[in-house]
Protein backbone atom coordinates (compact mmCIF):
# COMPACT_ATOMS: atom_id res chain seq x y z
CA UNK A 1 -83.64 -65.25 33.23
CA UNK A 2 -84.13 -69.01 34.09
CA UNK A 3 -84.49 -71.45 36.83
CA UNK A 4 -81.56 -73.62 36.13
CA UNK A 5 -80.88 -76.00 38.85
CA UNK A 6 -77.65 -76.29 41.15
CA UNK A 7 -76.77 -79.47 39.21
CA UNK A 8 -76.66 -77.92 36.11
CA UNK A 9 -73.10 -78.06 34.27
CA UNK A 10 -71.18 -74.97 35.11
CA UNK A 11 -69.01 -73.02 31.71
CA UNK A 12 -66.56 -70.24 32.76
CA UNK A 13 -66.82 -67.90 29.81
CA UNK A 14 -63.72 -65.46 29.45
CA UNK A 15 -64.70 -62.72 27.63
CA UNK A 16 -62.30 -60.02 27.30
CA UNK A 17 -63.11 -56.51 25.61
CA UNK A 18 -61.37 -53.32 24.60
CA UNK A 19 -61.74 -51.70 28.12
CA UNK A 20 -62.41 -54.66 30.69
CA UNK A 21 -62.77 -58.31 31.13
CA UNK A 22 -65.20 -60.52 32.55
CA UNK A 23 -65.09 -64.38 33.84
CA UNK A 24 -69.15 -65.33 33.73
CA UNK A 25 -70.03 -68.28 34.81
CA UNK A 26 -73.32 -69.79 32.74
CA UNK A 27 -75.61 -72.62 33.96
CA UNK A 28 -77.28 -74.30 31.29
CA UNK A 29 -80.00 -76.76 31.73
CA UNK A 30 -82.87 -78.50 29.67
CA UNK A 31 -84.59 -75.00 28.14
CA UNK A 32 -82.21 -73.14 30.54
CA UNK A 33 -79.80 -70.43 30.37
CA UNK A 34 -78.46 -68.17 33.00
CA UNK A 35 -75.42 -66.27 33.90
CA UNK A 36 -73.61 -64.74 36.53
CA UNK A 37 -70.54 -62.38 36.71
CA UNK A 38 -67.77 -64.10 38.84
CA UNK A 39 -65.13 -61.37 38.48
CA UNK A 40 -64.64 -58.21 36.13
CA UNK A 41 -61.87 -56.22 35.41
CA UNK A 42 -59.91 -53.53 33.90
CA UNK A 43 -58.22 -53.62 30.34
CA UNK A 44 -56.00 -50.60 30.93
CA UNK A 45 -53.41 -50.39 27.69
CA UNK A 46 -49.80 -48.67 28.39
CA UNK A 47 -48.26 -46.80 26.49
CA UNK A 48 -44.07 -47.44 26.19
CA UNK A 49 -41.33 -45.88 24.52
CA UNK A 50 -41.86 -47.83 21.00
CA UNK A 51 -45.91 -47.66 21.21
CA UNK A 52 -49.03 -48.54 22.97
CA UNK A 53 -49.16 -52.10 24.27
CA UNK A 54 -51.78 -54.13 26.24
CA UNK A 55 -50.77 -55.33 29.21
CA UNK A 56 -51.33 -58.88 28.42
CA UNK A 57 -50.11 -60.23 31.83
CA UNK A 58 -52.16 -57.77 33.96
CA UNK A 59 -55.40 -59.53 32.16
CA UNK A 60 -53.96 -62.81 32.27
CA UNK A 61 -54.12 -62.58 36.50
CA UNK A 62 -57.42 -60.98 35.78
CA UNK A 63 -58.70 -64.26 33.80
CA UNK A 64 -56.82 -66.58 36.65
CA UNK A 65 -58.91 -64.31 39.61
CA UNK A 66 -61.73 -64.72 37.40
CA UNK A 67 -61.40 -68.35 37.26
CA UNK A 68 -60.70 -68.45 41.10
CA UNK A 69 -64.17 -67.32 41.81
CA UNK A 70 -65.95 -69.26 38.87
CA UNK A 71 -64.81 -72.47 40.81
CA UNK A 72 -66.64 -71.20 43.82
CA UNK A 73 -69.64 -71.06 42.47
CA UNK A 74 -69.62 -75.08 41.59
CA UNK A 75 -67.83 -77.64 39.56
CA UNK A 76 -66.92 -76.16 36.37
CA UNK A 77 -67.43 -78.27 33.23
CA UNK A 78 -64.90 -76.21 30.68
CA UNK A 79 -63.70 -72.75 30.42
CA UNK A 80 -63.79 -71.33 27.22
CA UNK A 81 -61.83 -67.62 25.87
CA UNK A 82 -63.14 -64.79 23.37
CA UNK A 83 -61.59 -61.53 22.93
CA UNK A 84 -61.11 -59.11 20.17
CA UNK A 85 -59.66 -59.70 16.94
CA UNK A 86 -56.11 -59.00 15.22
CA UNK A 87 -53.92 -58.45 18.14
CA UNK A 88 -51.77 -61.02 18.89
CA UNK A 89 -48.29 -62.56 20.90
CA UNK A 90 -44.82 -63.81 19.52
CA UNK A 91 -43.31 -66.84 20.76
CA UNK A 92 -39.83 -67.52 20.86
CA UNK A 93 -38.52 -71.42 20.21
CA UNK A 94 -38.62 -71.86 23.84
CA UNK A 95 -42.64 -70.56 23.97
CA UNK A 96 -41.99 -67.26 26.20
CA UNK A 97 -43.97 -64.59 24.87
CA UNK A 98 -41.74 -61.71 23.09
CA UNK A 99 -42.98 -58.59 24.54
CA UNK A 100 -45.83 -56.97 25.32
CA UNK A 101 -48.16 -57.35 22.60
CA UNK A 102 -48.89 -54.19 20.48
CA UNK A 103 -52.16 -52.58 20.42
CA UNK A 104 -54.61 -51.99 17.30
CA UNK A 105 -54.75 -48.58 17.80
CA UNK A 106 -50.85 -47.85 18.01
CA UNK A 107 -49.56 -45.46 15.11
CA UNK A 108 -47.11 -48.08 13.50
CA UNK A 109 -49.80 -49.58 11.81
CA UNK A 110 -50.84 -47.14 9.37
CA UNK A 111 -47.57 -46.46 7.36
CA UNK A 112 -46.98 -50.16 7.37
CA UNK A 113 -50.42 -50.80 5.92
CA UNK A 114 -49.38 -48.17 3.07
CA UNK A 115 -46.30 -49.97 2.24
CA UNK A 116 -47.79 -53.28 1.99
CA UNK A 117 -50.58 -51.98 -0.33
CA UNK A 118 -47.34 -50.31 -2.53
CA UNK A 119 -46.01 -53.20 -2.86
CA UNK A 120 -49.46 -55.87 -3.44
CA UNK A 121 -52.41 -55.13 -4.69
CA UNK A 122 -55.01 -54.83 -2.76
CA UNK A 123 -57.87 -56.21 -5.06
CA UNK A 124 -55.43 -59.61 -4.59
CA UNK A 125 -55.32 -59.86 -1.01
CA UNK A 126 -59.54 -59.09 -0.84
CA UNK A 127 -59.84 -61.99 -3.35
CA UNK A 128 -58.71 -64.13 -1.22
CA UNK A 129 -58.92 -62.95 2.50
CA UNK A 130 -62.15 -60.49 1.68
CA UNK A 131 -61.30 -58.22 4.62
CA UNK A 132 -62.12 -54.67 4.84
CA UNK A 133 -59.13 -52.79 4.63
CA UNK A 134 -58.66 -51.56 8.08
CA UNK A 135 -54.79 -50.24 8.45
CA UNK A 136 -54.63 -52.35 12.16
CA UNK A 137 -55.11 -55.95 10.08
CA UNK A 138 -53.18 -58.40 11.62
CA UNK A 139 -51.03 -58.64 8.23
CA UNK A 140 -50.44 -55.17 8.45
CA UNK A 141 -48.82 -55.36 12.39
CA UNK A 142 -46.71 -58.15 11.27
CA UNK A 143 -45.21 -56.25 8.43
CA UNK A 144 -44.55 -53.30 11.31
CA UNK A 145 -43.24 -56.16 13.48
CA UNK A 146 -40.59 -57.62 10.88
CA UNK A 147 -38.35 -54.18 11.68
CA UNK A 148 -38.01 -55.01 15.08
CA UNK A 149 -35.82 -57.21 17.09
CA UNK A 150 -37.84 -59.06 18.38
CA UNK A 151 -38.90 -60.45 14.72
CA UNK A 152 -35.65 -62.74 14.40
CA UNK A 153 -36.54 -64.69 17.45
CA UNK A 154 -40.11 -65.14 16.75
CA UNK A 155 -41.34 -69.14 16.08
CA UNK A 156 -45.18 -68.62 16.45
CA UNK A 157 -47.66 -65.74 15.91
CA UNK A 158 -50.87 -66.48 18.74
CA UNK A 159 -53.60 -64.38 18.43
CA UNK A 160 -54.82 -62.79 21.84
CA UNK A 161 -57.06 -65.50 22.75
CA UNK A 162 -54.99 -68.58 21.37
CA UNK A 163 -52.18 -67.18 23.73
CA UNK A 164 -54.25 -66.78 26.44
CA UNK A 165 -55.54 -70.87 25.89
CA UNK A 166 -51.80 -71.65 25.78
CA UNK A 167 -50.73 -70.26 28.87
CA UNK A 168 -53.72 -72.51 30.56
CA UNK A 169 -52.98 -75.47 28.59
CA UNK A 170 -49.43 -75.70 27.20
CA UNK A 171 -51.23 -75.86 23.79
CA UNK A 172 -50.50 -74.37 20.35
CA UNK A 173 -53.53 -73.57 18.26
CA UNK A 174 -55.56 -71.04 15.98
CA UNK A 175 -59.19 -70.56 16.12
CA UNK A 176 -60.84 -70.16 12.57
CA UNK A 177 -63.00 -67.04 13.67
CA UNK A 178 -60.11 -64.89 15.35
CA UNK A 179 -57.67 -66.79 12.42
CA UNK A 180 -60.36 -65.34 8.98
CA UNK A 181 -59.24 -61.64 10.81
CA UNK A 182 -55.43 -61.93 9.61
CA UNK A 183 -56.08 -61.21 5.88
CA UNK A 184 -54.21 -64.32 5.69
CA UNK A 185 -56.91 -66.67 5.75
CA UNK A 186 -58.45 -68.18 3.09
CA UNK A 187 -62.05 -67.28 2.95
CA UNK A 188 -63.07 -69.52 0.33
CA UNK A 189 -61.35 -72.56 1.72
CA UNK A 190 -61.65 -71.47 5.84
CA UNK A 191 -57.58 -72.35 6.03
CA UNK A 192 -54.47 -70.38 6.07
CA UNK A 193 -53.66 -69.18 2.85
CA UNK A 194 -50.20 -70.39 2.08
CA UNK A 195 -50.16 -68.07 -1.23
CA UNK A 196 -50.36 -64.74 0.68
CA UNK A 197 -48.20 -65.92 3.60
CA UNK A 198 -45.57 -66.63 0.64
CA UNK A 199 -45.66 -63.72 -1.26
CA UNK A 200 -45.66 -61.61 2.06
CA UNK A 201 -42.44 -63.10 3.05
CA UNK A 202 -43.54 -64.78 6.15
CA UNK A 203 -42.46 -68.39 7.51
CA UNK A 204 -45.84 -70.66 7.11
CA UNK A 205 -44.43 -72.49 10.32
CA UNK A 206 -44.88 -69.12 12.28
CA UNK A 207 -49.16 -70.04 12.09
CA UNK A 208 -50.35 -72.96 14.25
CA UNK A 209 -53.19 -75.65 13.08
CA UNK A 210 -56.27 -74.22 12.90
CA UNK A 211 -59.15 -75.27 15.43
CA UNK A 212 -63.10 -75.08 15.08
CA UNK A 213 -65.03 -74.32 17.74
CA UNK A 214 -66.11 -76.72 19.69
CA UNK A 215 -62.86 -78.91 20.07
CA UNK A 216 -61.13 -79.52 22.42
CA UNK A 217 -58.26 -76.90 23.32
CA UNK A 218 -56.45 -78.82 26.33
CA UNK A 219 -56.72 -79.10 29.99
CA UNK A 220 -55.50 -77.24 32.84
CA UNK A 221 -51.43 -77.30 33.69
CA UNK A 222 -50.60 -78.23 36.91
CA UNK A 223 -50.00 -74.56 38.05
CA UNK A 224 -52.92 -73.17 36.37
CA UNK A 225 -55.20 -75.96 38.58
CA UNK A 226 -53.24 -74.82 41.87
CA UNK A 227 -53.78 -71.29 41.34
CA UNK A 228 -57.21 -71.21 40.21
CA UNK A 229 -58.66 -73.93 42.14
CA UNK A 230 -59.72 -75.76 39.73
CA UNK A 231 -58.82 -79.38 39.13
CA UNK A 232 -56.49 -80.11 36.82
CA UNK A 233 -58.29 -82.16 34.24
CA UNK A 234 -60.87 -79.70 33.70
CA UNK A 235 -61.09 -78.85 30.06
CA UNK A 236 -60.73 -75.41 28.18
CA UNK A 237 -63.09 -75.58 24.73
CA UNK A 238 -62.43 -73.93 21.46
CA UNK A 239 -65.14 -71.27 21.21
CA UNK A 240 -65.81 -68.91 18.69
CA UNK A 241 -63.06 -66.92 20.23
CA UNK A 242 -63.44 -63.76 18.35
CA UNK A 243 -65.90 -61.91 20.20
CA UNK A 244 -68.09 -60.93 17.89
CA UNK A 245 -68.38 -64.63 16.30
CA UNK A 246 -69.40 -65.48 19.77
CA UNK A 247 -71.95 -62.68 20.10
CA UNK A 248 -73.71 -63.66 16.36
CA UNK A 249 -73.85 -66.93 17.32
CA UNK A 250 -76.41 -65.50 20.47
CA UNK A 251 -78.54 -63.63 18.44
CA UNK A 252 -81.87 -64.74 19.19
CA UNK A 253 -82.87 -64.78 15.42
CA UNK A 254 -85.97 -66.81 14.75
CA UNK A 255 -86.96 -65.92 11.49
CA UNK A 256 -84.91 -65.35 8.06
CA UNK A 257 -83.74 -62.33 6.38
CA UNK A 258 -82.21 -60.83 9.76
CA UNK A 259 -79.43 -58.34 9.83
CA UNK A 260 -77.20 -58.00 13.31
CA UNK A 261 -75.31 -54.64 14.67
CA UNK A 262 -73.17 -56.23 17.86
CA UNK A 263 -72.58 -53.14 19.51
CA UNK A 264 -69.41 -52.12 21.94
CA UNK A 265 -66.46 -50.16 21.74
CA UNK A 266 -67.32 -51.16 17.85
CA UNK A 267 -70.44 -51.52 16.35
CA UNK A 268 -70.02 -54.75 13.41
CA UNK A 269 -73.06 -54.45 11.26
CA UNK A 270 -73.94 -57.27 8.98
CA UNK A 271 -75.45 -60.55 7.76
CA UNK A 272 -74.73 -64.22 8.08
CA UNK A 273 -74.06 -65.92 4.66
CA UNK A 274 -73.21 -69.36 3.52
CA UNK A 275 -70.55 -68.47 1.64
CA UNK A 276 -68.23 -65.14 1.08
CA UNK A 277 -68.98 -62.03 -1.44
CA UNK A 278 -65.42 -61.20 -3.24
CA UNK A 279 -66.79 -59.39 -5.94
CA UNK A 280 -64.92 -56.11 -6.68
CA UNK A 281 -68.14 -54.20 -5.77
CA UNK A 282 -68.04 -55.62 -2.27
CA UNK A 283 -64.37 -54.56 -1.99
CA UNK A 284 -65.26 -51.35 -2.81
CA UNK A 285 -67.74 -51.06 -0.25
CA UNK A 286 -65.17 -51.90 1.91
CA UNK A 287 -66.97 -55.18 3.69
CA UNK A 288 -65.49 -58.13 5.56
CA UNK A 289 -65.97 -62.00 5.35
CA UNK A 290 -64.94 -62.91 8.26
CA UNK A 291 -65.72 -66.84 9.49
CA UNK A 292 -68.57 -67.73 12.34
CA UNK A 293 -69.56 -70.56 13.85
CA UNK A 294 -70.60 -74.08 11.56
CA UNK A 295 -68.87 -72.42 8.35
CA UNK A 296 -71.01 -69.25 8.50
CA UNK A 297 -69.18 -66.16 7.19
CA UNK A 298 -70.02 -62.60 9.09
CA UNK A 299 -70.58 -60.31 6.30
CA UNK A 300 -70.14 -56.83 7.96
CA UNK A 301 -68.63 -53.65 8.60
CA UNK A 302 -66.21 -52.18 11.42
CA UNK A 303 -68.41 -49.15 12.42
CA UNK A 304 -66.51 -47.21 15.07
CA UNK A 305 -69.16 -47.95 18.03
CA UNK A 306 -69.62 -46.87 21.41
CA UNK A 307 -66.13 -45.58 21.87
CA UNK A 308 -66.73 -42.04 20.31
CA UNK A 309 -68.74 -41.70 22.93
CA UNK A 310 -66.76 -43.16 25.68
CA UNK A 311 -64.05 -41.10 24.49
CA UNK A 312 -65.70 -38.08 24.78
CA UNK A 313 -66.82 -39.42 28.35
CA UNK A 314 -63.04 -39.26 29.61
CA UNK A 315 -62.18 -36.02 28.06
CA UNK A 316 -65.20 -34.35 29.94
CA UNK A 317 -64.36 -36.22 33.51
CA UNK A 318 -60.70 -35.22 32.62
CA UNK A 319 -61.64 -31.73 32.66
CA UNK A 320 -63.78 -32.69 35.66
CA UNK A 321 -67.38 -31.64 33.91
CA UNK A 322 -68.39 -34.99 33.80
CA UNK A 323 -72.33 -36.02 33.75
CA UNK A 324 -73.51 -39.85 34.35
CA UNK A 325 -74.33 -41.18 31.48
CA UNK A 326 -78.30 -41.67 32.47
CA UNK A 327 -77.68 -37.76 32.45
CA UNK A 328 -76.11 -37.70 28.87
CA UNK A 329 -78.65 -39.44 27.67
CA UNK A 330 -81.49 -37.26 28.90
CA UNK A 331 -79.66 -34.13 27.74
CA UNK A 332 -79.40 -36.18 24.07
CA UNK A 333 -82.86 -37.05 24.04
CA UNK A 334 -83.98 -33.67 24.96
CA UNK A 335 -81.30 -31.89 22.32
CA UNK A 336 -82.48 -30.53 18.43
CA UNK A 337 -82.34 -33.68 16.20
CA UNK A 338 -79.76 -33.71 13.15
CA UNK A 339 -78.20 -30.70 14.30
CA UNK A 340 -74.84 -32.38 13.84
CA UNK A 341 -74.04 -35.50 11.84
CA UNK A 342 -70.68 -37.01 10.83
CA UNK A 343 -68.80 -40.04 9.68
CA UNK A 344 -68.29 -42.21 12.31
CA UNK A 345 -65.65 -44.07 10.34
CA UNK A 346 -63.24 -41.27 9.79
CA UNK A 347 -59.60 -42.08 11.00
CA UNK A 348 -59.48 -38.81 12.76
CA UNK A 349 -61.45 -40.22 15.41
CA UNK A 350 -59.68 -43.56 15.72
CA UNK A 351 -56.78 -43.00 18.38
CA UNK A 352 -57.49 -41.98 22.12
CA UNK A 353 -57.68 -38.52 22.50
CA UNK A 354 -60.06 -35.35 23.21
CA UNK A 355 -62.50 -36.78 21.44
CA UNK A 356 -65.32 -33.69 21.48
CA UNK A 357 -62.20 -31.44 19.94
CA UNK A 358 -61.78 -34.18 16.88
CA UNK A 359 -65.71 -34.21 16.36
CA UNK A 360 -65.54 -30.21 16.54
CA UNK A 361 -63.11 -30.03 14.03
CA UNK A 362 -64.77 -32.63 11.44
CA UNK A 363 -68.18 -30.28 12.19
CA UNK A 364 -66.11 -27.17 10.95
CA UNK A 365 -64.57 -29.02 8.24
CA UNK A 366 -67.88 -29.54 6.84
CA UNK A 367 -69.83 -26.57 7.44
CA UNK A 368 -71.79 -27.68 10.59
CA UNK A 369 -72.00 -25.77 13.70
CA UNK A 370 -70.95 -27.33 16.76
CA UNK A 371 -73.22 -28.54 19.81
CA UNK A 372 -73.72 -26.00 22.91
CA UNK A 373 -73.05 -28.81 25.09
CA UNK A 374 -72.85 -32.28 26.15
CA UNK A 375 -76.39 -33.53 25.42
CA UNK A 376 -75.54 -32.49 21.84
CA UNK A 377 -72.64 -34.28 21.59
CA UNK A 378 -74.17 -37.46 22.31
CA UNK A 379 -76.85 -37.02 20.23
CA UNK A 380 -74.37 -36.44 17.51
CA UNK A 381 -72.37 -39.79 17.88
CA UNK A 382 -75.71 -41.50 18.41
CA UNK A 383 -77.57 -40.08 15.15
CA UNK A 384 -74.54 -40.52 13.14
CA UNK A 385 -74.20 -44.29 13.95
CA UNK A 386 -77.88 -44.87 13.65
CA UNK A 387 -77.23 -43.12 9.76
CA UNK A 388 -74.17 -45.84 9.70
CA UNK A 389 -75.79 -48.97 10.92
CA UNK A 390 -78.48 -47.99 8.14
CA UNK A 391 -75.82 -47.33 5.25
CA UNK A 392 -74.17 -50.66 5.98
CA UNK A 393 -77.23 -52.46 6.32
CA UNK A 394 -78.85 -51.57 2.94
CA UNK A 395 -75.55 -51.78 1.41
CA UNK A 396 -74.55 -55.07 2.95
CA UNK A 397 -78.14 -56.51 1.82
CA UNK A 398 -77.27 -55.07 -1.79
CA UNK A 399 -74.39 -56.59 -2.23
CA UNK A 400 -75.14 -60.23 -1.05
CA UNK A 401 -78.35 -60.21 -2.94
CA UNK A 402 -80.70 -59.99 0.33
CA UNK A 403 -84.01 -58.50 1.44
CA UNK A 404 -84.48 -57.51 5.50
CA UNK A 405 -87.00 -57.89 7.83
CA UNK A 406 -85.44 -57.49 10.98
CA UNK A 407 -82.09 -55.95 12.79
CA UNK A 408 -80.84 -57.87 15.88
CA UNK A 409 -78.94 -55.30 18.16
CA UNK A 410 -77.12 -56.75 20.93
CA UNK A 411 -74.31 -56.41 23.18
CA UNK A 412 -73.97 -53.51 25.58
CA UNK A 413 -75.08 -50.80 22.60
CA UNK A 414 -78.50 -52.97 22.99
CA UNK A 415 -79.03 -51.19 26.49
CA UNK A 416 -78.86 -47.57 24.98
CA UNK A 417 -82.88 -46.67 24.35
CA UNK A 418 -81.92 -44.05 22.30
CA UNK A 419 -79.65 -46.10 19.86
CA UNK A 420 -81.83 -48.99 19.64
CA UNK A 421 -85.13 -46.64 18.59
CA UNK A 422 -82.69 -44.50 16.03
CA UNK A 423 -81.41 -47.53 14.04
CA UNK A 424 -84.90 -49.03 13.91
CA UNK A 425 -86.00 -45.16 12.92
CA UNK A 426 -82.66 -44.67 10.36
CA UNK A 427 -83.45 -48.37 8.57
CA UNK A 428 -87.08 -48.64 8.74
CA UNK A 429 -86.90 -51.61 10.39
CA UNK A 430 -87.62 -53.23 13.54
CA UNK A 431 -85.38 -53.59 16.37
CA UNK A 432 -85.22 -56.17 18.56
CA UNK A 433 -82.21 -54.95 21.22
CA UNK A 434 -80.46 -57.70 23.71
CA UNK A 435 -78.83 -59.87 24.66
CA UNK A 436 -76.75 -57.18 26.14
CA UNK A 437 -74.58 -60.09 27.10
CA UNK A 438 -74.27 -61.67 23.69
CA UNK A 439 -70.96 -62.37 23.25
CA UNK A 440 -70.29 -64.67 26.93
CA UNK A 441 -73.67 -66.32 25.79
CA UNK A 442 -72.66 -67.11 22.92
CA UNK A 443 -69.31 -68.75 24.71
CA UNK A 444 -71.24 -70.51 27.49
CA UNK A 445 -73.62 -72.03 24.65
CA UNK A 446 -70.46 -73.26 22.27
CA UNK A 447 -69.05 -74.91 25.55
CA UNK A 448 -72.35 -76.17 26.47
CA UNK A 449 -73.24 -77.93 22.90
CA UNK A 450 -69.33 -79.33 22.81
CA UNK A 451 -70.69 -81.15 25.55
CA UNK A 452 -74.03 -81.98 24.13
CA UNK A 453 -76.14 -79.88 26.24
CA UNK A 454 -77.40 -77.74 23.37
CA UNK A 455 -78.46 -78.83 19.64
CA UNK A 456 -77.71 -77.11 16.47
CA UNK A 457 -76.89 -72.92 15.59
CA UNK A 458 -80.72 -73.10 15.28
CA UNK A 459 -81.41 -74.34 18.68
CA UNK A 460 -78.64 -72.95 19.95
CA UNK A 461 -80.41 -68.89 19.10
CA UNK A 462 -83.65 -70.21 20.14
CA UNK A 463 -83.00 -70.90 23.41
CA UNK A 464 -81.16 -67.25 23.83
CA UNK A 465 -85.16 -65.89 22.40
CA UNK A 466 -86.87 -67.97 25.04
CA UNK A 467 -84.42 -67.30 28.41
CA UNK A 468 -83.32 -64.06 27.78
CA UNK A 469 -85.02 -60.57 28.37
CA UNK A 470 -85.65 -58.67 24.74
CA UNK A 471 -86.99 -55.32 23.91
CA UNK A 472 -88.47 -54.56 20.40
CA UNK A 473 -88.08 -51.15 18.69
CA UNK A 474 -90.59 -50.40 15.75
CA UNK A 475 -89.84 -47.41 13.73
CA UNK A 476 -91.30 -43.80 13.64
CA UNK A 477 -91.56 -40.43 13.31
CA UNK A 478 -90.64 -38.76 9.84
CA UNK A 479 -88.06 -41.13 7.37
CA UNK A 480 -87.37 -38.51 4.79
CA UNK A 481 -85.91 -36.70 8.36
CA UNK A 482 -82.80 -39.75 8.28
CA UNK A 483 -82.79 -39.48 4.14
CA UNK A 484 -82.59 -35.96 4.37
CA UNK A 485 -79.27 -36.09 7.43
CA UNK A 486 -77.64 -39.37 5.10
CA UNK A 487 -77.73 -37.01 2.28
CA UNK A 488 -75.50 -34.76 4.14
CA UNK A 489 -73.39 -37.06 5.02
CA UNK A 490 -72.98 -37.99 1.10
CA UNK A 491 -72.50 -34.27 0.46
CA UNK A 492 -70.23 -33.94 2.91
CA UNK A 493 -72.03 -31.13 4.41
């Protein structure tokens, strides 16, 4: 890492993820960066009679413990939240949250995403949002949403970590890069798109003023300060509080003509462009424009990521024939390449569930044998996202009118050897793999240049390149191997 010294600014980073959360704490100094975890822990949904939920107030004591310890470790300068995208909290007039909020992943989404697109056209709401049409968009939960009771009373729609900032500051905002994931953003214009909210039927007052990163969010309520130990005029900063803006803005890019793959529970494969692709084509293709930091857009896919495997994890120590995953990967490494491929982004593997079963099934569907055992599994899920991070590369590149010379991989995908050496194998490009912790870099760095420690998105990535430890992939063995397994794919065989 670095030497940064005990005088050094401290930023709390909250960065919350799928499965756990984190409170790092991140010194930064003149050429310095480093990190340390103050507190982790669990993101455990639950499951209630009318669908699966997060338990939004079991992480929001998990971000206050978090916060406890981060003011042990010295005066903290600002505390800054990310978390994932399109989830989000209804207010009431008197600001008391309405119910858990739902999860992405709960089943009411996907008929209510078919009766929106029955009733607008989809080419419309691409034009000017230019999502990918994934059936969990935000507009799609809020059309599920308007049948229940709970609609009537609702004054303001937060997203997860705008209502996390207002229950440590008493203040009402939306942060562009969580805000572009609604569909009802503008993407052209980086605001909220009073057109769509119209013709959808929702109140515009229901959508608070947008914030960039780098403002100012608030300060700490009195009872915030008491329980965390902090004082109370310490500041919370606007950061790019999707987590995956937060994550691009850490890739240690140096050169031009780089493409990223942030790798977690999802892997979002892309570029960074000045300005949105809303051609037709790109719809097709199914990409996002989603906003990043300085009026960037992320150009990318949702690749279903690390969870196929971490699903399959908890259906094997369910059934109590679990193997670390140190193990798994040996087995993989040592199992008969392309044996099995599939499509990582079919919807049969998007809800929890016996995951090895669903993967089975697609295998038989399309004339594939399935793997003796668990080594083939994983080699499965990791070949067929290596084949997917290529696909969306070379189509992403197409589309926006790009050539490549490099993939960044980071986040905690970037530790998997095997991954990292596939996707520079499957693109024919090299790798470079970390920041594992991309995403609470990329917090700790917002905070840090909001308060003038760090220059511009240039110096910003430089800095990650010189402090933090990289690895660099460089492709080999046989290509026409990975043409010959995408072709399957395409044949569906």
């Amino acid at each position: 890492m670095s030497a940064t010294s005990l005088h050094d600014p401290v930023f709390a980073a909250v960065d919350l993820g799928a499965t756990s959360g984190r409170v790092i704490t991140g010194r930064v100094g003149r050429g310095e960066l480093e990190l340390t975890e103050a507190h982790r822990f669990a993101n455990t949904p639950v499951r209630l009679p009318d669908g699966l939920h997060w338990d939004v107030l079991a992480l929001y004591q998990g971000v206050l413990d978090g916060l406890r310890a981060a003011a042990r470790s010295g005066p903290v300068a600002s505390v800054g939240i990310d978390t994932w995208a399109v989830d989000y909290g209804l207010l009431d007039s008197d600001g008391s949250l309405l119910g858990l909020p739902f999860h992405y992943r709960d089943g009411r989404n996907t008929p209510a995403a078919e009766e929106v697109l029955a009733r607008f056209d989809a080419r419309e709401l691409y034009g000017v949002g230019g999502l990918q049409h994934l059936p969990f968009n935000t507009v799609f939960q809020l059309a599920a949403h308007r049948s229940t009771a709970q609609w009537p009373a609702a004054r303001t729609v937060l997203l997860m970590p705008d209502l996390l900032v207002y229950w440590l500051t008493g203040s009402v905002g939306a942060e562009v890069t969580n805000a572009s994931t609604t569909a009802l953003f503008d993407a052209r214009t980086g605001r909220w798109s009073d057109t769509l909210i119209g013709r959808l039927g929702l109140e515009r007052s229901l959508f608070p003023a947008l914030r960039e990163p780098g403002e100012h969010a608030g300060t700490l309520l009195p009872h915030v300060a008491d329980s965390t130990g902090l004082p109370a005029h310490t500041p919370v900063t606007t950061v790019a509080s999707h987590d995956t803006a937060s994550a691009v803005a850490a890739v240690p890019a140096t050169e031009p003509g780089f493409a990223y793959v942030s790798c977690g529970t999802w892997s979002l494969a892309g570029l960074e462009l000045d300005a949105p692709v809303l051609t037709e084509e790109s719809r097709a293709a199914n990409f996002t424009n989603e906003r990043g930091v300085d009026g960037t857009v992320r150009y990318l896919r949702n690749i279903m990521g690390m969870w196929l495997l971490e699903e399959c994890r908890r259906t094997w120590e369910n059934a109590g024939t679990s193997t670390g995953l140190a193990g798994l990967l040996a087995e993989a490494g040592r199992a008969r390449p392309f044996a099995a491929v599939i499509d990582p982004d079919d919807p049969v593997f998007l809800a929890p569930g016996d995951m090895p079963s669903r993967i089975d099934a697609a295998l038989t569907r399309t004339g594939q044998a399935t793997p003796a055992g668990p080594g083939g599994y994983v080699r499965c899920v990791l070949e067929s996202l290596a084949l997917a991070h290529r696909r969306t590369l070379r189509r992403a590149a197409e589309l926006a009118g790009r050539e490549l010379t490099r993939v960044h991989l980071v986040g905690g995908g970037s530790r998997n050897e095997l991954l990292c050496q596939w996707t520079a194998d499957a693109t024919g490009l090299p790798v470079t793999a970390g920041p594992a912790e991309a995403t609470a870099l990329g917090n700790v760095l917002l905070q840090a240049r909001a308060h003038g420690l760090v220059g511009g998105l240039t110096d910003l990535r430089r800095l990650v390149a010189r402090t933090q430890e990289l690895r660099h992939y460089t492709p080999q063995g046989d290509p026409g191997a990975w043409d010959r397994a995408a072709d399957r794919l395409t044949a569906g065989v």
